[in-house]
Each structure stands twice: as C-alpha cells, then as structure tokens.
Protein backbone atom coordinates (compact mmCIF):
# COMPACT_ATOMS: atom_id res chain seq x y z
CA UNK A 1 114.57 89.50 95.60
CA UNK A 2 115.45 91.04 92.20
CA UNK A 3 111.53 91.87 91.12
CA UNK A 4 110.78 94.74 90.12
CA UNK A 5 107.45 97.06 90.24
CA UNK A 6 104.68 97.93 89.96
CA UNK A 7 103.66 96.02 92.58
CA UNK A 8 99.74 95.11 93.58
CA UNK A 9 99.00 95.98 97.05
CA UNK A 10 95.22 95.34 97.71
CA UNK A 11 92.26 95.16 96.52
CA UNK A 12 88.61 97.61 96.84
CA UNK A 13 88.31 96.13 100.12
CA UNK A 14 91.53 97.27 101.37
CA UNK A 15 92.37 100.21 104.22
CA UNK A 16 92.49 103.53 102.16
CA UNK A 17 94.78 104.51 105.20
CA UNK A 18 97.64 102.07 104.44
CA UNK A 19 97.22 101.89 100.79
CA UNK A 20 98.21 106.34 100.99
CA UNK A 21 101.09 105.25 103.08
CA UNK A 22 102.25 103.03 100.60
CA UNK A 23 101.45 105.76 97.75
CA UNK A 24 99.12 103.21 96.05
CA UNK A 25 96.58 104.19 93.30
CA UNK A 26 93.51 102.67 93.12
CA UNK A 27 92.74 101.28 89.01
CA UNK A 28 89.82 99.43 87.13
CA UNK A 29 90.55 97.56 84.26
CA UNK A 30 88.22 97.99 81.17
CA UNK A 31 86.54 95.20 82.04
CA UNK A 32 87.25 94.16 85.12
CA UNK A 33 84.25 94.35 87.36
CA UNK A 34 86.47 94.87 90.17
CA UNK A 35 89.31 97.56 91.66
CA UNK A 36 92.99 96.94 92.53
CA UNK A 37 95.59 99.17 94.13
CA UNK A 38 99.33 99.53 92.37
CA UNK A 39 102.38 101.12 93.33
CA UNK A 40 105.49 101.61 90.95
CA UNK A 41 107.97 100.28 93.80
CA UNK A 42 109.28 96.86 93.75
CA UNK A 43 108.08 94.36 96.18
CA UNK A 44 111.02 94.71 98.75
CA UNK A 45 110.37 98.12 99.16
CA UNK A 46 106.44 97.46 99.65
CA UNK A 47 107.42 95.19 102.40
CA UNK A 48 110.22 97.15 104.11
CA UNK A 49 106.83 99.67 104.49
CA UNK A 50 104.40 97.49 105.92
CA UNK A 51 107.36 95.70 107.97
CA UNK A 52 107.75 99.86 109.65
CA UNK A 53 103.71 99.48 110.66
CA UNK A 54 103.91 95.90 112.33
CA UNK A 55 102.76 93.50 109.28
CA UNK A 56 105.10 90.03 109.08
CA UNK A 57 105.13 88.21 106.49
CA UNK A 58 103.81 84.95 106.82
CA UNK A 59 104.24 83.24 103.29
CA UNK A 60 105.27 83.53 99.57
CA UNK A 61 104.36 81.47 96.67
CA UNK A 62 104.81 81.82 93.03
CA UNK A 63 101.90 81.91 90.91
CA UNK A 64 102.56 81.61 87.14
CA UNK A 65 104.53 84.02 86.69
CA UNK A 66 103.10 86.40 89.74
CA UNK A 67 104.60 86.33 93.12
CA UNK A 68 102.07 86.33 96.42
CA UNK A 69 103.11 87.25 99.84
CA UNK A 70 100.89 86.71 102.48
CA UNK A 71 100.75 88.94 105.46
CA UNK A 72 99.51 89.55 109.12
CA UNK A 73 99.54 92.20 111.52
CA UNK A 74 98.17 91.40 115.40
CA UNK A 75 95.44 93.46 116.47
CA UNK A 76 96.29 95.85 119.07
C-alpha cells in the first residue's frame, strides 16, 4: 500500500471513543448536510491502529479513485 493520507475514518454516527484513538477530527463540508471524520495518516497506519483494538479487515475495493476497506470487530 503506497496511499497516502488524509485518510476518512467514519462518519457522525461513528464511536467518538475510537475516532480520539485514531486522532480523527470531525469536519462539515460547506454544503454537505452531513459530518465525516479525517486523519492526516495514511491508510496503513489507520489500520495497523484498529488492527491493536481487535478490528479485521474484511474487504477492500476501489472506488473511482477512493479506496474502501471494510471492517469488523466481534462483540465481546
């Protein structure tokens, strides 16, 4: 993986408590009638966090020119 960041990480429905650990910022667009959270790391490092707190990934597909991992973490 040679992408670079910033890097979306989630969304206004996502935990507050992992989007700190990952040192995400939560933005609005002008608009945008919606919220997203941003870090400046690249995408290997957002994963080598969540991989530390139990999430897997479970698939990756390019979208245009956007790349999506999918993620899951098993309830304790």
């Amino acid at each position: 993986m040679q992408e670079t960041g910033p890097t979306n990480v989630g969304d206004e429905c996502s935990d507050p408590t992992i989007m700190n650990y990952l040192g995400a910022r939560k933005t609005t667009v002008l608009g945008n009638n919606f919220s997203e959270y941003h870090v400046d790391d690249p995408p290997r490092l957002v994963l080598d966090k969540l991989e530390k707190i139990g999430f897997r990934v479970l698939s990756m597909t390019g979208v245009g020119q956007t790349l999506v991992w999918c993620l899951h973490k098993e309830t304790e």
